[in-house]
C-alpha atoms as a PDB file:
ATOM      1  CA  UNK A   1      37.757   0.962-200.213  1.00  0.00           C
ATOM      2  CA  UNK A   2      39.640   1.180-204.047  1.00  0.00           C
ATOM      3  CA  UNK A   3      36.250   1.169-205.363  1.00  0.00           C
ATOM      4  CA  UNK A   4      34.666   3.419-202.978  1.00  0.00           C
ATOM      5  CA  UNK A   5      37.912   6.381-203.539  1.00  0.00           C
ATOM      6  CA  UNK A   6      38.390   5.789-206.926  1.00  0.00           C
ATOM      7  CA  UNK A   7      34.377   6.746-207.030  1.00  0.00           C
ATOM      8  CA  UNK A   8      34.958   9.589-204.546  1.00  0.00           C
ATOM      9  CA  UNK A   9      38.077  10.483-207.410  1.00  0.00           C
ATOM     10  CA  UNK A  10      36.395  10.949-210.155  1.00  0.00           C
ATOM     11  CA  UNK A  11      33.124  12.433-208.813  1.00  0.00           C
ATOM     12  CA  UNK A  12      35.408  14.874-207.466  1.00  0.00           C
ATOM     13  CA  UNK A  13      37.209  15.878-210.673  1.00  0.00           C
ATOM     14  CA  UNK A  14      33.752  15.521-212.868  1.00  0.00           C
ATOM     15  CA  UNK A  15      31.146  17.674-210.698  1.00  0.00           C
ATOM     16  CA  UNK A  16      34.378  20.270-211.139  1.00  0.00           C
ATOM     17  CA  UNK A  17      34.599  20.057-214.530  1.00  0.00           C
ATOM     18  CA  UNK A  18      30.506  20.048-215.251  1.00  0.00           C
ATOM     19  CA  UNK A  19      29.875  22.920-212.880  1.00  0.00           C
ATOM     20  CA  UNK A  20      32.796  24.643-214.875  1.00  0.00           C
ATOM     21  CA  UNK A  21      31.594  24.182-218.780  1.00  0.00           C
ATOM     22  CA  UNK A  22      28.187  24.885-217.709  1.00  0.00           C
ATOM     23  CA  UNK A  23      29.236  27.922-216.414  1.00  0.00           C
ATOM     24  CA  UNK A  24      27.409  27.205-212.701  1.00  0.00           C
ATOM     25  CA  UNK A  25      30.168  28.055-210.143  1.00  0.00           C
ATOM     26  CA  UNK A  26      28.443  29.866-207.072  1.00  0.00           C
ATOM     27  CA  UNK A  27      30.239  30.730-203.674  1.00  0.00           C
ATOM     28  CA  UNK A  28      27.856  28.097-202.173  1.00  0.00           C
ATOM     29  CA  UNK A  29      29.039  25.526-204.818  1.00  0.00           C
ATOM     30  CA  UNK A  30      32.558  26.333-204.072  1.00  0.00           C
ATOM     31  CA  UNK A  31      31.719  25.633-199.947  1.00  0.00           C
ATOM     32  CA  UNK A  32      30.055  22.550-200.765  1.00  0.00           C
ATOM     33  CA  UNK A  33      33.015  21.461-202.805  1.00  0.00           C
ATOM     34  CA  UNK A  34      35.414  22.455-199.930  1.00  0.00           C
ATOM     35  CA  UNK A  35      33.664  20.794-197.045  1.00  0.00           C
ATOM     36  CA  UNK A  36      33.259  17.358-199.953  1.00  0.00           C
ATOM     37  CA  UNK A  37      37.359  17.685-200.046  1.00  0.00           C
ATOM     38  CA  UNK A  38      37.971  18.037-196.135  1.00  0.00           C
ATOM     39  CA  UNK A  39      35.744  15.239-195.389  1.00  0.00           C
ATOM     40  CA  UNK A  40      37.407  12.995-198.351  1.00  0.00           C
ATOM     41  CA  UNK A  41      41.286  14.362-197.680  1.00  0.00           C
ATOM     42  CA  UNK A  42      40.646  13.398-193.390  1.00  0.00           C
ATOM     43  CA  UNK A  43      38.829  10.046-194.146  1.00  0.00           C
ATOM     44  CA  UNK A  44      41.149   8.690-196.358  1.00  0.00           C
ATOM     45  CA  UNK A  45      43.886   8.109-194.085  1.00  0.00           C
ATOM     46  CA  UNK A  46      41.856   6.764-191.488  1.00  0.00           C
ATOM     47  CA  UNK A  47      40.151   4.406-193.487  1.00  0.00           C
ATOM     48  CA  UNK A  48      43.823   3.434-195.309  1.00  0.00           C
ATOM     49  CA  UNK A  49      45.222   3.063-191.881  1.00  0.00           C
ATOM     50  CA  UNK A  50      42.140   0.913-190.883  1.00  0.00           C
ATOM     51  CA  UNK A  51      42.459  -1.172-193.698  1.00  0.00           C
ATOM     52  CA  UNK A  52      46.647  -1.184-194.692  1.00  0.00           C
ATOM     53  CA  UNK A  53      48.231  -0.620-191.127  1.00  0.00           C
ATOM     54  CA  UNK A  54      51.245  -1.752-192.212  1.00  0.00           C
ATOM     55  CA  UNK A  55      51.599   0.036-195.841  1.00  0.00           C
ATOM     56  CA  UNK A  56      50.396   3.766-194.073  1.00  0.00           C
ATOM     57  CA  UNK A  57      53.450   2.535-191.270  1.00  0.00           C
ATOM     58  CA  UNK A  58      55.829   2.113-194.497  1.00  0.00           C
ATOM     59  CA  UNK A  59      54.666   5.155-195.963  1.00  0.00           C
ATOM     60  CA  UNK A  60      54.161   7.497-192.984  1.00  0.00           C
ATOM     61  CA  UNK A  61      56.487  10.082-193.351  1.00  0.00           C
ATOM     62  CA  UNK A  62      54.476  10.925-196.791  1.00  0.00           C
ATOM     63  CA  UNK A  63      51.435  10.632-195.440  1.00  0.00           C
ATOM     64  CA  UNK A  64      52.258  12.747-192.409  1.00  0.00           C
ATOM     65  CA  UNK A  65      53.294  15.622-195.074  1.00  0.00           C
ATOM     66  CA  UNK A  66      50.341  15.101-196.996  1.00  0.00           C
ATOM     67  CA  UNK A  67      47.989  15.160-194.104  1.00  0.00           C
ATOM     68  CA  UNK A  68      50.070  18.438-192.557  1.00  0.00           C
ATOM     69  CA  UNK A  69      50.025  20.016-196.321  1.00  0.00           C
ATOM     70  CA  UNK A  70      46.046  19.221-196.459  1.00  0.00           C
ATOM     71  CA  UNK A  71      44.875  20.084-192.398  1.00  0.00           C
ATOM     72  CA  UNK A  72      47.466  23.455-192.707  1.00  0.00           C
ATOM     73  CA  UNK A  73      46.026  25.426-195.113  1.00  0.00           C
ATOM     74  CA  UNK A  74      42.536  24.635-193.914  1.00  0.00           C
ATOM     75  CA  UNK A  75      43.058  25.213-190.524  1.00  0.00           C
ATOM     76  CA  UNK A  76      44.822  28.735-191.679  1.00  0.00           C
ATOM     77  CA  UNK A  77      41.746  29.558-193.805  1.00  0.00           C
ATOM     78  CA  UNK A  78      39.468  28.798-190.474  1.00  0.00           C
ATOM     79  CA  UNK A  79      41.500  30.631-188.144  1.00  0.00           C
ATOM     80  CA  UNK A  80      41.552  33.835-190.505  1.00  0.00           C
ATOM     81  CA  UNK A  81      38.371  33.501-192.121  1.00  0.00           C
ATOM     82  CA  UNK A  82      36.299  31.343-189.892  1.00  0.00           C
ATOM     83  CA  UNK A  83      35.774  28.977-192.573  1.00  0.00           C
ATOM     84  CA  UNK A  84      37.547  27.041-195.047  1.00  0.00           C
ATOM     85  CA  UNK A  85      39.466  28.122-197.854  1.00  0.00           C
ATOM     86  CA  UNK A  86      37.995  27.372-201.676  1.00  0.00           C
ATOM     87  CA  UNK A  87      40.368  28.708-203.614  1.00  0.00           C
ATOM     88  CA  UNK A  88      40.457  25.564-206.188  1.00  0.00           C
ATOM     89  CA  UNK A  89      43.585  26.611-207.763  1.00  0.00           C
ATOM     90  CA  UNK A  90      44.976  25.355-210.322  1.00  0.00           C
ATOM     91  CA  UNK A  91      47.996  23.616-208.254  1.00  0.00           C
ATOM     92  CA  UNK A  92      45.426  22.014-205.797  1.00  0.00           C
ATOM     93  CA  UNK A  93      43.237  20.271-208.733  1.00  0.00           C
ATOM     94  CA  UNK A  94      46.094  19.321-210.523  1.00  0.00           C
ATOM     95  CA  UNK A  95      47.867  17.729-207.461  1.00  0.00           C
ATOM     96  CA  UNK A  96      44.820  15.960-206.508  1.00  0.00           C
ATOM     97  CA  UNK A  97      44.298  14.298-210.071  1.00  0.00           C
ATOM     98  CA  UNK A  98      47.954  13.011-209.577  1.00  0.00           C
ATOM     99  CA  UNK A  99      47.785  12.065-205.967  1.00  0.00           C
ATOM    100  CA  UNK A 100      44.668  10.323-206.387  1.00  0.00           C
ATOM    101  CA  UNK A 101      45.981   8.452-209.376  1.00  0.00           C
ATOM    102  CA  UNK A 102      49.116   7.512-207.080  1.00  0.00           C
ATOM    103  CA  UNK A 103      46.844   6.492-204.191  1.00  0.00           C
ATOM    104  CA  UNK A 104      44.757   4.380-206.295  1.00  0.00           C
ATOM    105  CA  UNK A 105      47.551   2.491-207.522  1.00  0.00           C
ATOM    106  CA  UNK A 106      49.217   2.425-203.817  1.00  0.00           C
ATOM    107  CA  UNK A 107      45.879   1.191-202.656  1.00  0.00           C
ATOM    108  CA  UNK A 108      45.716  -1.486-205.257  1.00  0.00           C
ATOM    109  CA  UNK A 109      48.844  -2.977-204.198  1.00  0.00           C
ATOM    110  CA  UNK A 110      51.234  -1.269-207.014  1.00  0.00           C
ATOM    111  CA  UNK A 111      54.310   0.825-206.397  1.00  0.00           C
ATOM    112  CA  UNK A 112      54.710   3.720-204.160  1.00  0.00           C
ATOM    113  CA  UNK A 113      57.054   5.667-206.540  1.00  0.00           C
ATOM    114  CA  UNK A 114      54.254   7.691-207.556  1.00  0.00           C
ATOM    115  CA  UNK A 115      52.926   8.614-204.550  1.00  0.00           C
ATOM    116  CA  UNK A 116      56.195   9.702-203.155  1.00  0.00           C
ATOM    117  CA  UNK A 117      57.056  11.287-206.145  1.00  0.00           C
ATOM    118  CA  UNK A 118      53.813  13.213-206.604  1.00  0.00           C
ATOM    119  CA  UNK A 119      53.932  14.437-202.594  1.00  0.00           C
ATOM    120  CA  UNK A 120      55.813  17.525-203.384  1.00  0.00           C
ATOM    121  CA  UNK A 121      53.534  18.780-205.779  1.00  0.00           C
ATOM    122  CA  UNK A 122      51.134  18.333-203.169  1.00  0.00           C
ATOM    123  CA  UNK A 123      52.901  20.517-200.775  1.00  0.00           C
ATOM    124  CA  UNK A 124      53.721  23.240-203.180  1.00  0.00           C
ATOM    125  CA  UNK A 125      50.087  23.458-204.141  1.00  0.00           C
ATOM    126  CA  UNK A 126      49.481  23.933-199.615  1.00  0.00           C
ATOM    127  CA  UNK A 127      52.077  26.290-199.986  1.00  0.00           C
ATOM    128  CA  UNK A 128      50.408  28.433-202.298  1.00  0.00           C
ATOM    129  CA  UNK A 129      47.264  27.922-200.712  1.00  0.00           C
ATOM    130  CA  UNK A 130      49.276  29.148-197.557  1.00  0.00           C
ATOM    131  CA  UNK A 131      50.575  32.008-199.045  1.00  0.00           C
ATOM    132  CA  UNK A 132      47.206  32.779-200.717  1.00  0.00           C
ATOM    133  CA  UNK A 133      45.684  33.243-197.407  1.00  0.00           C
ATOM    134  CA  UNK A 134      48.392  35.729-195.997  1.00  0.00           C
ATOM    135  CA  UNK A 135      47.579  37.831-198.871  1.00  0.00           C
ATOM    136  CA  UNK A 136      43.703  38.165-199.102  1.00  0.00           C
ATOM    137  CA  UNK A 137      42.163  40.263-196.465  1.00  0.00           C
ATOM    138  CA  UNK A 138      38.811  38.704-196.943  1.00  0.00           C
ATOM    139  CA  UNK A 139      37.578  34.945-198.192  1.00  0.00           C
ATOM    140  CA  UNK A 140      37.503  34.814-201.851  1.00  0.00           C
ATOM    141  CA  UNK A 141      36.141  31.655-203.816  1.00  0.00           C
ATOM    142  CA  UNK A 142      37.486  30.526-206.564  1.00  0.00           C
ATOM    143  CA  UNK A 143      41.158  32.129-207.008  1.00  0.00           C
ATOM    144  CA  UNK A 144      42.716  30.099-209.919  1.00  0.00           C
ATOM    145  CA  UNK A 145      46.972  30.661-208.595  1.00  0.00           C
ATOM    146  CA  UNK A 146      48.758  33.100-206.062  1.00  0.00           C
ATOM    147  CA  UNK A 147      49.048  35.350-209.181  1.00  0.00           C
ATOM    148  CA  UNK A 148      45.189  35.523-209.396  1.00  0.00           C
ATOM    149  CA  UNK A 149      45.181  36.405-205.319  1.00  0.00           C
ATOM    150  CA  UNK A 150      48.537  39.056-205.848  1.00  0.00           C
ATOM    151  CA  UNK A 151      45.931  41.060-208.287  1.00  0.00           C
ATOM    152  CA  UNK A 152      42.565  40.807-206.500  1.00  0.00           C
ATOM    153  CA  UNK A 153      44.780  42.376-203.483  1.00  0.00           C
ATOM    154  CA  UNK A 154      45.831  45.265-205.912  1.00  0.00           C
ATOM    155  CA  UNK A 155      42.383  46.230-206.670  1.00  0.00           C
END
């Protein structure tokens, strides 16, 4: 599985990165990219429970806030928009480069420090997410922060 995430990682942050040099971000790129990110954010603690019951039982109350910060602001985006959110702030791609960087070396049998340290950043970046949703009326790809979504609401 370290092999198979830290794959799932980086393809992540790299078809991101290309699609944003090259200038080829579409709404249907952006939904792609969301549904990629649920399917990655739900399997990973099933297959990390599968395979390390008893470091996701050490760990739980993290991954219990990182699962609730993920499945909240998803679930909010479905019920209001009837689909899910792709913001891709800021926050969210940031806290995913250091949560996957702490799961990686969780996963690989290092320390935990990071991955209990990085967990608030996590939540913070659902929180905007969160608050992001309250304040557009309609779904909006690609909003960058809360300060991004505060504007498009002015106009």
């Amino acid at each position: 599985m370290f092999f198979f995430l830290a794959v799932s990682l980086f393809s992540d942050f790299a078809d991101g990165f290309v699609a944003w040099k090259l200038n080829q971000v579409s709404e249907l790129g952006s939904k792609l990219d969301s549904w990629a990110d649920f399917a990655m954010y739900v399997s990973i603690p099933i297959c990390a429970w599968w395979l390390w019951p008893e470091l996701i039982r050490r760990e739980a109350v993290f991954v219990i806030i990182l699962v609730t910060s993920y499945l909240t602001p998803a679930f909010l985006g479905v019920l209001k928009y009837g689909r899910l959110t792709s913001y891709h702030t800021r926050g969210a791609k940031v806290s995913a480069i250091l949560m996957g960087s702490a799961m990686l070396i969780l996963f690989a049998g290092g320390s935990a420090w990071p991955f209990r340290l990085f967990t608030p950043v996590f939540v913070l970046s659902a929180i905007e997410e969160i608050a992001m949703t309250v304040i557009l009326p309609e779904w909006r790809a690609n909003v960058p922060s809360l300060w991004h979504a505060v504007k498009l609401k002015r106009t």
